[in-house]
Protein backbone atom coordinates (compact mmCIF):
# COMPACT_ATOMS: atom_id res chain seq x y z
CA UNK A 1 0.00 0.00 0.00
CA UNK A 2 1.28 3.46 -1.04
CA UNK A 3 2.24 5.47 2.34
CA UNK A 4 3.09 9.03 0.08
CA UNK A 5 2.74 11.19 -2.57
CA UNK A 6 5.47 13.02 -3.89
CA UNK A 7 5.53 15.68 -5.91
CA UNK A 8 8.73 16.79 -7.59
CA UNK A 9 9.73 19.69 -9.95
CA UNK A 10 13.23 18.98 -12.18
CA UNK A 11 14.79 22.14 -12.79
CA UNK A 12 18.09 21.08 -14.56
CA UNK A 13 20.72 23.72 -15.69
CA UNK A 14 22.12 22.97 -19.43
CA UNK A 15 25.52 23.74 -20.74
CA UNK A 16 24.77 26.29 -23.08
CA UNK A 17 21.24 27.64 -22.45
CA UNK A 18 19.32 24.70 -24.09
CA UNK A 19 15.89 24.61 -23.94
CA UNK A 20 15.37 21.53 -20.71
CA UNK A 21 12.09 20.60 -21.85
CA UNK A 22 13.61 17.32 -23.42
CA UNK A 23 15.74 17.29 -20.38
CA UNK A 24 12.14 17.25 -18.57
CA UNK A 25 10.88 14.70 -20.55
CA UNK A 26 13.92 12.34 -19.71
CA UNK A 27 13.39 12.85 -16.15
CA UNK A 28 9.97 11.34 -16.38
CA UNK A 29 10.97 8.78 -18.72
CA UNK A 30 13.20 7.34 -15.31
CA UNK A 31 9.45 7.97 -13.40
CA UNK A 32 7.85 5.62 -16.18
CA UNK A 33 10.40 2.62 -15.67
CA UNK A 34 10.10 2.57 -12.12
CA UNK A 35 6.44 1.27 -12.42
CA UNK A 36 5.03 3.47 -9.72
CA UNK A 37 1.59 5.24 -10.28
CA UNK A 38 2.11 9.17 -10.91
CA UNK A 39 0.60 12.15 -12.92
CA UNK A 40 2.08 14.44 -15.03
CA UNK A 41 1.22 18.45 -14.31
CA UNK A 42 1.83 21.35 -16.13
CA UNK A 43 4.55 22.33 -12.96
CA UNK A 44 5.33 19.12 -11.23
CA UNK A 45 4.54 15.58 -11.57
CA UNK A 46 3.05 13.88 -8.52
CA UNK A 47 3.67 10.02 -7.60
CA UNK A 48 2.14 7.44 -5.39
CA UNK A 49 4.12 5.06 -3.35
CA UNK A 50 5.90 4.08 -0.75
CA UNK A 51 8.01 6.82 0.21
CA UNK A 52 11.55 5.43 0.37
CA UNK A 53 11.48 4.17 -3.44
CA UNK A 54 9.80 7.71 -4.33
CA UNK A 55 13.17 9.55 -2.83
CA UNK A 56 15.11 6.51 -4.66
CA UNK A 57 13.75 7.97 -8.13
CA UNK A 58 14.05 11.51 -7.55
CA UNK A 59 17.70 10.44 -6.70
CA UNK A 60 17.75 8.52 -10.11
CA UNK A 61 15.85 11.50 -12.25
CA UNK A 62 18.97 13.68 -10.90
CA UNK A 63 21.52 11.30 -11.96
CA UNK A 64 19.48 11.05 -15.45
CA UNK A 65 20.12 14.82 -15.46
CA UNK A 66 24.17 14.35 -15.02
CA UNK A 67 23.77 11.57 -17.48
CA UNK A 68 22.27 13.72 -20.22
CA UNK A 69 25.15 16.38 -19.76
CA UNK A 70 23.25 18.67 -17.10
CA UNK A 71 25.92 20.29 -15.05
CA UNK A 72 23.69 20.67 -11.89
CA UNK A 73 20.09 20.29 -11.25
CA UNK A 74 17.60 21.84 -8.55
CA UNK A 75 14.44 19.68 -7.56
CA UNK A 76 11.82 21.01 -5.58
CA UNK A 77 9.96 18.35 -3.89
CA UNK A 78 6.74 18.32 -1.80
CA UNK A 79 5.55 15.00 0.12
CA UNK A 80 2.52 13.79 1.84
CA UNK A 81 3.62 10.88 4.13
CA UNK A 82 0.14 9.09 6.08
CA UNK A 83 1.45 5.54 7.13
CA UNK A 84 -1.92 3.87 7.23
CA UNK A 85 -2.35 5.13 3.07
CA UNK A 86 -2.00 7.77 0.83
CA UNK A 87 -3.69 8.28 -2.72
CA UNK A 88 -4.00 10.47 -5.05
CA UNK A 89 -7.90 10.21 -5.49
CA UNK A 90 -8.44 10.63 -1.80
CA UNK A 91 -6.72 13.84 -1.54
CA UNK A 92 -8.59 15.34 -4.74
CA UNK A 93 -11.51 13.70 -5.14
CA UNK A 94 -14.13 16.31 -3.72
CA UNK A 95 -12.10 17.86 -6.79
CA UNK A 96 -13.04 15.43 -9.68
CA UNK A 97 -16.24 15.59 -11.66
């Protein structure tokens, strides 16, 4: 059972002022191979897990960033922890049509 949500925001610096959308996009490509469950926003992307292998990916969407010749890389992160469960649809669902 997921215990957190995470949300995370990859702000990765490029070399020579490249644009980091596809920098973005390979962050949450490492997101899509871990299996978890997670949404993609417009600022952030939010996942659902447990919260140890959440901070294990943001760790591995950093090194991504290294990988892909990103000289440094700031990532804001929010997290709801709740030990008996946390999901996405409970939080927003007084939200959802």
């Amino acid at each position: 059972m997921a215990n957190a949500l995470v949300s995370v925001q990859i702000i990765p610096k490029t070399r020579h002022g490249e644009d980091t959308i596809p920098f973005v996009d390979e962050a949450i490509s490492v997101i899509e191979a871990s299996g978890v469950k997670f949404e993609v926003h417009p600022l952030e992307t939010t996942m659902e897990g447990d919260l140890s292998e959440l901070l294990q990916i943001i760790e591995k969407m950093n090194e991504k960033m290294v990988e892909k010749g990103c000289p440094s890389v700031i990532s804001q992160v929010k997290i709801f922890y709740k030990p008996d469960g946390a999901s996405m649809e409970q939080l927003t669902e007084k939200y959802r049509p």
